[in-house]
N, C-alpha and C. Protein backbone atom coordinates (compact mmCIF):
# COMPACT_ATOMS: atom_id res chain seq x y z
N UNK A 1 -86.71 75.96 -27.30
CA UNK A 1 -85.97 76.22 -26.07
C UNK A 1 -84.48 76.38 -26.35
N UNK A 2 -83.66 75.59 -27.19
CA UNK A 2 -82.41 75.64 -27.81
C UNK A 2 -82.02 76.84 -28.22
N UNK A 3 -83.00 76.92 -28.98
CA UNK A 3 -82.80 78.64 -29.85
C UNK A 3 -83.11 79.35 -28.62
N UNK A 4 -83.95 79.93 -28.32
CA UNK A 4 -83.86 80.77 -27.26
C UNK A 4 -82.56 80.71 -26.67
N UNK A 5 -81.92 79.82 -26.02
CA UNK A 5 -80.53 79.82 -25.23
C UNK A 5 -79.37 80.50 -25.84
N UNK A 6 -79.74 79.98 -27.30
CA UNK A 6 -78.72 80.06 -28.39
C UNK A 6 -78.69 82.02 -28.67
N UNK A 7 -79.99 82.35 -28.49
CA UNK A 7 -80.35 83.90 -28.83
C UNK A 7 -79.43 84.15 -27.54
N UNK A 8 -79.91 83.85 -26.18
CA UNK A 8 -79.16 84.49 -25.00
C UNK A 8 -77.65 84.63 -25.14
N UNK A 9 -77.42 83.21 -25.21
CA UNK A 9 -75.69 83.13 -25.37
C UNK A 9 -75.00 83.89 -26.72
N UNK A 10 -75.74 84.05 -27.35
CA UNK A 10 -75.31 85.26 -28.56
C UNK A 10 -75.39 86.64 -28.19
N UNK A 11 -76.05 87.23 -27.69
CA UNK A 11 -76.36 88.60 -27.05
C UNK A 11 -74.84 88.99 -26.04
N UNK A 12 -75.31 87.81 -24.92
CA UNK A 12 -74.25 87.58 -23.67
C UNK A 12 -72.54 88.05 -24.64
N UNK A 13 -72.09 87.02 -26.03
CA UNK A 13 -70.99 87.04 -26.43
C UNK A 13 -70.68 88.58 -26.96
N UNK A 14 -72.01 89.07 -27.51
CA UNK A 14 -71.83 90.48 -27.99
C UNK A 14 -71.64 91.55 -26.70
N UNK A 15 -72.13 91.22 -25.47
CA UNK A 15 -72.21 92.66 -24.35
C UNK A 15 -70.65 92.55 -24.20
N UNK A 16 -70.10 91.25 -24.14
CA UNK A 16 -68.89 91.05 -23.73
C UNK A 16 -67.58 91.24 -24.88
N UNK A 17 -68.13 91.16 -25.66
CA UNK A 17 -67.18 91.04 -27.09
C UNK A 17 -66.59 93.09 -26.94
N UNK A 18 -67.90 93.75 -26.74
CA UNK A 18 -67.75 95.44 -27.34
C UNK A 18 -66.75 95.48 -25.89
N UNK A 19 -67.26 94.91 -24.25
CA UNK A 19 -66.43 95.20 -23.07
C UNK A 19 -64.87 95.10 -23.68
N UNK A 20 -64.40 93.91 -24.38
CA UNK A 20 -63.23 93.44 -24.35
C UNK A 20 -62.66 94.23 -25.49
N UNK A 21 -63.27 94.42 -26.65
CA UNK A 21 -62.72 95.35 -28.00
C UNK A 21 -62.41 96.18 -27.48
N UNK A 22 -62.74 96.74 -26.05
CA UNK A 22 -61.72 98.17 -25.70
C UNK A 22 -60.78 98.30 -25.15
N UNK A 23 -59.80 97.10 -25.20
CA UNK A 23 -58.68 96.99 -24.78
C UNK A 23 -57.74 96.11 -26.26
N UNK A 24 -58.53 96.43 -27.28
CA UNK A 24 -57.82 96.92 -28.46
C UNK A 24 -56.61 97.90 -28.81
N UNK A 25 -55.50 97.51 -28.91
CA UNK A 25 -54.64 98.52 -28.74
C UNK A 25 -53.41 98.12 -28.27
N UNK A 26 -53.71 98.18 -26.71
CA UNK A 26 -52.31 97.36 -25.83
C UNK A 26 -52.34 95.96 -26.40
N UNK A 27 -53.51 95.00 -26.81
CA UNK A 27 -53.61 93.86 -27.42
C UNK A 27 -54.34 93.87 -28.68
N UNK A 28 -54.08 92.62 -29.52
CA UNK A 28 -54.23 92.63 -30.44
C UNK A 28 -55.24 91.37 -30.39
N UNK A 29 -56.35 91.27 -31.65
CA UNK A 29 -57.31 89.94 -31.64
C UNK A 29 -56.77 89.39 -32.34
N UNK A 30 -56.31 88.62 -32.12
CA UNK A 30 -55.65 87.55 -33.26
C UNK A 30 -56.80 86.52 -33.48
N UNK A 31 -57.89 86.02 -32.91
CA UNK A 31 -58.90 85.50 -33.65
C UNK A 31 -60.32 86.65 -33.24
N UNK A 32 -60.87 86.50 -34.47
CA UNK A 32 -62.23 87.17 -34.17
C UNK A 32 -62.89 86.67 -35.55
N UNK A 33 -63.84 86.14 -34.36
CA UNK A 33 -65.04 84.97 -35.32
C UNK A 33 -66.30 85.99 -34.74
N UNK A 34 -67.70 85.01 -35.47
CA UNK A 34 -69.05 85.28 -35.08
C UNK A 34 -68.86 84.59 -33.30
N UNK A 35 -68.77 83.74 -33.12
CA UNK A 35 -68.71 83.25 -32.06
C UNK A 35 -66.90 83.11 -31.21
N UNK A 36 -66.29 83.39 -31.79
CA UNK A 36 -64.77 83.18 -30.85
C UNK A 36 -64.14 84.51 -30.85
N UNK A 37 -63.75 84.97 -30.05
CA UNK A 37 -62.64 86.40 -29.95
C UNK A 37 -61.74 86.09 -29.16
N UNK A 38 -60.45 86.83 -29.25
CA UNK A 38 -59.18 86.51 -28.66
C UNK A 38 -58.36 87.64 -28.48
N UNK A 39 -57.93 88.13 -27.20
CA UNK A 39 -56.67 89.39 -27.32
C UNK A 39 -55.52 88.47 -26.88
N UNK A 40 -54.78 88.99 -27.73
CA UNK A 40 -53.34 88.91 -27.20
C UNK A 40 -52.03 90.18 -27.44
N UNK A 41 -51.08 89.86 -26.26
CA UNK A 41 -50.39 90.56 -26.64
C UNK A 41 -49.17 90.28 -27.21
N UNK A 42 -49.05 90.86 -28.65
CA UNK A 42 -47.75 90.41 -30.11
C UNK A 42 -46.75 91.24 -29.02
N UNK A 43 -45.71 90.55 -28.68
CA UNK A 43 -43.96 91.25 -27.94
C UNK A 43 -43.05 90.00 -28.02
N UNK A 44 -42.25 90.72 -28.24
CA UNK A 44 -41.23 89.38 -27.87
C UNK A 44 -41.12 89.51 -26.34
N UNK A 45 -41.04 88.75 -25.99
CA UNK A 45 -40.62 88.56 -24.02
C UNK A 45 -39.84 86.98 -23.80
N UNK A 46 -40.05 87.22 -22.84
CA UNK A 46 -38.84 86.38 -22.17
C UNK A 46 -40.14 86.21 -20.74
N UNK A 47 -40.58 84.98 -20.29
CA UNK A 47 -41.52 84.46 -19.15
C UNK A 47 -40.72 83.35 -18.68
N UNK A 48 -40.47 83.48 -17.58
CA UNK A 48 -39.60 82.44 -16.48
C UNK A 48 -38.43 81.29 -17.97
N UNK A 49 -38.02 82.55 -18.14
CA UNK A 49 -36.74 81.98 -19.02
C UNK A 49 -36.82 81.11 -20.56
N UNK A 50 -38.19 81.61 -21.01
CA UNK A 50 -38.69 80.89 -22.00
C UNK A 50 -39.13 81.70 -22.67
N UNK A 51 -38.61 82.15 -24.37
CA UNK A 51 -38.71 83.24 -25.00
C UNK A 51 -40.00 83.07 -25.82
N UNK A 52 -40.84 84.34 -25.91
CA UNK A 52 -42.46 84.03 -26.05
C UNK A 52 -42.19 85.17 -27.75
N UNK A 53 -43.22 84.90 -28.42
CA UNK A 53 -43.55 86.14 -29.03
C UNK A 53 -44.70 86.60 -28.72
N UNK A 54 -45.46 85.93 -28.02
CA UNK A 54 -47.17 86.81 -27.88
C UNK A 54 -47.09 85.93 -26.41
N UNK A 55 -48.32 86.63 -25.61
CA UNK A 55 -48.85 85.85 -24.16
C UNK A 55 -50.74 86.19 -25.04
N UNK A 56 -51.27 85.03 -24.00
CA UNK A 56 -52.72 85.28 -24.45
C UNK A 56 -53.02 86.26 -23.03
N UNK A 57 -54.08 86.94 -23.65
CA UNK A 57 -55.07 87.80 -22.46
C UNK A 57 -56.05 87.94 -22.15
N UNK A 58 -57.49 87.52 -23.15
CA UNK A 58 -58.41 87.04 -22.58
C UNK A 58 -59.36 86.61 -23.61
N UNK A 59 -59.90 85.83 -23.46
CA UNK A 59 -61.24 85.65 -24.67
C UNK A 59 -62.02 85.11 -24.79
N UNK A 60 -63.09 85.32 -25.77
CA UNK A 60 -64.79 84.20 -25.09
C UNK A 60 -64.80 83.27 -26.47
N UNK A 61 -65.86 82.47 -26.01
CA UNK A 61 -66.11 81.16 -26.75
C UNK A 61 -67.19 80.93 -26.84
N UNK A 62 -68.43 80.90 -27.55
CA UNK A 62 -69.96 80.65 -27.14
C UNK A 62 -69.88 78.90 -27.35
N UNK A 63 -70.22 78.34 -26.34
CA UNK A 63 -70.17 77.09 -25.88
C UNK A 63 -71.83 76.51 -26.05
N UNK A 64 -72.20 75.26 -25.88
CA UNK A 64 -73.46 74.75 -26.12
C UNK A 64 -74.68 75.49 -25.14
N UNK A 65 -74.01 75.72 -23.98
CA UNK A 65 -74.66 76.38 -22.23
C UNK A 65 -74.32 77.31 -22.02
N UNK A 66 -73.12 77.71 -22.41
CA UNK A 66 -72.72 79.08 -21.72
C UNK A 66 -71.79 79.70 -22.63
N UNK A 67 -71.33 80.73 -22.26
CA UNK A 67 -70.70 81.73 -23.11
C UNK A 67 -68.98 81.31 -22.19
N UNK A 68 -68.05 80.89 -22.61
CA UNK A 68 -66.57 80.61 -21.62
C UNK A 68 -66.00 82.26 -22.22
N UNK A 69 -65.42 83.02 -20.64
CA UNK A 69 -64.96 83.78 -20.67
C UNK A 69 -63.72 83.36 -20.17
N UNK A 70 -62.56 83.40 -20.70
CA UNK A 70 -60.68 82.82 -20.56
C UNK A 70 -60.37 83.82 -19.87
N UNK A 71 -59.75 84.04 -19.05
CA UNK A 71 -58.94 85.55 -18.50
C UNK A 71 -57.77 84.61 -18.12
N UNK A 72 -56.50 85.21 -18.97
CA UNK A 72 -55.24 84.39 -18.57
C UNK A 72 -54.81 85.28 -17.24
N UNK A 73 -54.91 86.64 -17.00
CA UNK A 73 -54.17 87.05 -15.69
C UNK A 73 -54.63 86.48 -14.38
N UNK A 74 -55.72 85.47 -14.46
CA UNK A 74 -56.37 84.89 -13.33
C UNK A 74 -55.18 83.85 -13.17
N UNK A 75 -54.85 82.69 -14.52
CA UNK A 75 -54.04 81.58 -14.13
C UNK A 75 -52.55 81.90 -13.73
N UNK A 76 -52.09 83.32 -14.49
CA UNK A 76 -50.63 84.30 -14.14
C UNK A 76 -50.55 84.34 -12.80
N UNK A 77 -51.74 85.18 -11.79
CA UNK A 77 -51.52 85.68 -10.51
C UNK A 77 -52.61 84.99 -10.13
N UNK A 78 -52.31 83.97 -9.32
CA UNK A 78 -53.20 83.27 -8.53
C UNK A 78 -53.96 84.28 -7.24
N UNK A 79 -53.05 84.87 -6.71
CA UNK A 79 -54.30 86.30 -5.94
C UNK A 79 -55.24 87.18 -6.51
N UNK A 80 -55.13 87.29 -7.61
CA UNK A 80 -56.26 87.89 -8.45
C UNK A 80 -57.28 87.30 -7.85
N UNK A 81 -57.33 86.12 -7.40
CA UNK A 81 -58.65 85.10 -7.30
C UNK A 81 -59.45 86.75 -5.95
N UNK A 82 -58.28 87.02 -4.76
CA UNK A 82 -59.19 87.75 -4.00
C UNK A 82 -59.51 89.60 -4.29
N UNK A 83 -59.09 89.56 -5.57
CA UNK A 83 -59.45 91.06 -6.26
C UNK A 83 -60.98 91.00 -6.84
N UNK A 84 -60.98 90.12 -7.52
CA UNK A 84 -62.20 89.49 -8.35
C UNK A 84 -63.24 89.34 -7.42
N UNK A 85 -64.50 90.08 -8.04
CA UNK A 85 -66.01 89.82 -7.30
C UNK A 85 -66.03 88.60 -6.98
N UNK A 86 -67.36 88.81 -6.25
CA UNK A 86 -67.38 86.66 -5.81
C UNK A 86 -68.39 86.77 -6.39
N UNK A 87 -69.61 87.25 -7.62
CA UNK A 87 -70.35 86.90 -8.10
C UNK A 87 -69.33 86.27 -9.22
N UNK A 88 -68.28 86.54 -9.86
CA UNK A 88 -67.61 86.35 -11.36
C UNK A 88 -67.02 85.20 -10.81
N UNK A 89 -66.03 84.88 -9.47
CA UNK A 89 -64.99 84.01 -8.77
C UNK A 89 -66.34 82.90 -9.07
N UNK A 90 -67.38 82.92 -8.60
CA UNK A 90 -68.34 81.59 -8.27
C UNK A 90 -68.49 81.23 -10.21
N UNK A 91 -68.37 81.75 -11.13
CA UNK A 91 -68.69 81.35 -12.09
C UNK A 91 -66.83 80.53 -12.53
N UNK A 92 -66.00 80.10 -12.23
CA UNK A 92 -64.72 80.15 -12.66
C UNK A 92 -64.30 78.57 -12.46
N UNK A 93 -64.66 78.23 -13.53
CA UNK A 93 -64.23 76.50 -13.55
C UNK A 93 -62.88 76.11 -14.35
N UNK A 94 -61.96 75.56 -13.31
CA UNK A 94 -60.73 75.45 -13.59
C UNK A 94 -59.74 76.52 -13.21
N UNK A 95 -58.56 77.10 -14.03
CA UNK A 95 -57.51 77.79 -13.43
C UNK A 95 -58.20 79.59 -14.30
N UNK A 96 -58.94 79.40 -14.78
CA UNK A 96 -59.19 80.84 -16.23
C UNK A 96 -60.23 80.67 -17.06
N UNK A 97 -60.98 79.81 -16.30
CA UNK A 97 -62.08 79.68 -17.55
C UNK A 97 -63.65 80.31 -16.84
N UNK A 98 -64.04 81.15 -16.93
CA UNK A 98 -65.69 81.65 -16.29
C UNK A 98 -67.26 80.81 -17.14
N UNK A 99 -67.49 80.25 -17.00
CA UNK A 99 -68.71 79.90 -17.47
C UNK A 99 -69.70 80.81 -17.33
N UNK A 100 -69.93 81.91 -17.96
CA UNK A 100 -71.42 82.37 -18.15
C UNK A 100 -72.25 82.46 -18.96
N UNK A 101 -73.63 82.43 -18.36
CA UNK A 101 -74.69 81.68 -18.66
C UNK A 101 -76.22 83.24 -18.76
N UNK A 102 -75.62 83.67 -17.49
CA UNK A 102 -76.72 85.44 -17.71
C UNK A 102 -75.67 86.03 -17.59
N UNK A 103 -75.72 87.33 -17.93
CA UNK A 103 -75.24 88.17 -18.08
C UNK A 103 -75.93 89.22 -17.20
N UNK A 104 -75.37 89.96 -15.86
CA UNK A 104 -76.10 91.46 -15.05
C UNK A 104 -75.31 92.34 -15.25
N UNK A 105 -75.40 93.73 -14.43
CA UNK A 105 -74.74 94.38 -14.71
C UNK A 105 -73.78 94.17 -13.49
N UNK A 106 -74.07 93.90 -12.40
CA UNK A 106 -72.96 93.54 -11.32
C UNK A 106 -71.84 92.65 -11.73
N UNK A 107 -72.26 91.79 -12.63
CA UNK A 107 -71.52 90.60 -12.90
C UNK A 107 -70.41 91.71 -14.42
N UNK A 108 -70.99 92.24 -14.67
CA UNK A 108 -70.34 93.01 -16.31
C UNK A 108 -69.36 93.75 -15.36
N UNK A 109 -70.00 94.58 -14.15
CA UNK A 109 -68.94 95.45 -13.48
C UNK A 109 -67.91 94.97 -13.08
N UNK A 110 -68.00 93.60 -12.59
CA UNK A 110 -66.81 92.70 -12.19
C UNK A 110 -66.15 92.19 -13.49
N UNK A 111 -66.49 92.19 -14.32
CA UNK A 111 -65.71 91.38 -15.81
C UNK A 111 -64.73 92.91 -15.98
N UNK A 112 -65.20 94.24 -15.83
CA UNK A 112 -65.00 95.04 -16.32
C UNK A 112 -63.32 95.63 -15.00
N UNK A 113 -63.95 95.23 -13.89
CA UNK A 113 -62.75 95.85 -12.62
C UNK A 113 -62.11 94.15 -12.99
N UNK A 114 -61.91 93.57 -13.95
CA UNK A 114 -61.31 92.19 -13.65
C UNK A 114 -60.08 92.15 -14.46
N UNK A 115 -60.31 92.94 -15.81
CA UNK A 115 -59.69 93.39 -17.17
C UNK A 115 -58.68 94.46 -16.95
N UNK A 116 -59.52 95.32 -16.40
CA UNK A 116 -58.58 96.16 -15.48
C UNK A 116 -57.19 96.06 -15.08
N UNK A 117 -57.19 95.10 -13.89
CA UNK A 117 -56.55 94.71 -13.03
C UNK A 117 -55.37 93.79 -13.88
N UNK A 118 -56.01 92.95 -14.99
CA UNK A 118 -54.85 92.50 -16.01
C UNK A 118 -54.59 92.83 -16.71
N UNK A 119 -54.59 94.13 -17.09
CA UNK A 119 -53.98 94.84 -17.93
C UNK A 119 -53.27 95.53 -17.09
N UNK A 120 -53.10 96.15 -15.97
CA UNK A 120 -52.60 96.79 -15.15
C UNK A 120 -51.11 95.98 -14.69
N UNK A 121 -51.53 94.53 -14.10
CA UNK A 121 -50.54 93.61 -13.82
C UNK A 121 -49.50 93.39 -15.41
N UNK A 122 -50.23 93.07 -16.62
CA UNK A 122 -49.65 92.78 -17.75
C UNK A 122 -48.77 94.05 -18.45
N UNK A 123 -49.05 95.38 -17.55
CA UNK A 123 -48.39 96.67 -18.05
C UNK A 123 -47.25 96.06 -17.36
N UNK A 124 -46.98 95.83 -15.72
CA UNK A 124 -46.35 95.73 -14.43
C UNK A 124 -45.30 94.86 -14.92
N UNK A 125 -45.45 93.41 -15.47
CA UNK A 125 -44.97 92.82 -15.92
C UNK A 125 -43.88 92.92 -17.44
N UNK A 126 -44.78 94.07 -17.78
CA UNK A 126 -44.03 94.78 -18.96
C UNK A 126 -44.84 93.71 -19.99
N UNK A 127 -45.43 93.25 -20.43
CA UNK A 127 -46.25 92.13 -21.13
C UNK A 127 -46.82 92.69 -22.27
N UNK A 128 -47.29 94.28 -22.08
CA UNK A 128 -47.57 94.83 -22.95
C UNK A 128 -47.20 96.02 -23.12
């Protein structure tokens, strides 16, 4: 039964891993494991008066249950919360963290209009 989960939540990290590799480019992975991936964006900036060289932007984690999907433009712009599907919003424990567990395609379409939208804000912001 373990393994089986373990097969799901591996699959789940891969549908999501190729979604997110395509925003390769404006960001950079600064980690990429079998199980961990990470974009960020390398800039020098300046965020509410505190000089950054990188901001994080989003990334998964295969966890014991679920696959944690991070999206930092969720904890940035707290209204994102009413852009975001309410199938993806109901998976979102804490300020940026998504717990998923299946993977649909409604739910991928919303990961996908979610990325979007922070990369769009993180252009806006000049971030990247």
């Amino acid at each position: 039964m373990l393994l089986a989960l373990m097969d799901d939540l591996d699959q789940i990290f891969k549908k999501l891993k190729i979604i997110l590799k395509k925003y390769e480019g404006p960001f950079t992975p600064k980690i990429d494991f079998k199980l961990r991936y990470e974009l960020w964006s390398i800039k020098d900036l300046e965020i509410s008066g505190h000089k950054k060289k990188e901001v994080y932007f989003a990334g998964l984690i295969v966890r014991s249950d679920y696959v944690g999907f991070y999206f930092m433009p969720m904890y940035t712009q707290k209204n994102l919360r009413n852009a975001v599907g309410a199938e993806l919003l109901s998976l979102l424990r804490g300020k940026s963290c998504f717990h998923i567990k299946t993977l649909n395609p409604k739910l991928e379409k919303e990961i996908k209009n979610a990325l979007a939208l922070g990369l769009k804000l993180y252009k806006k912001r000049e971030w990247v």
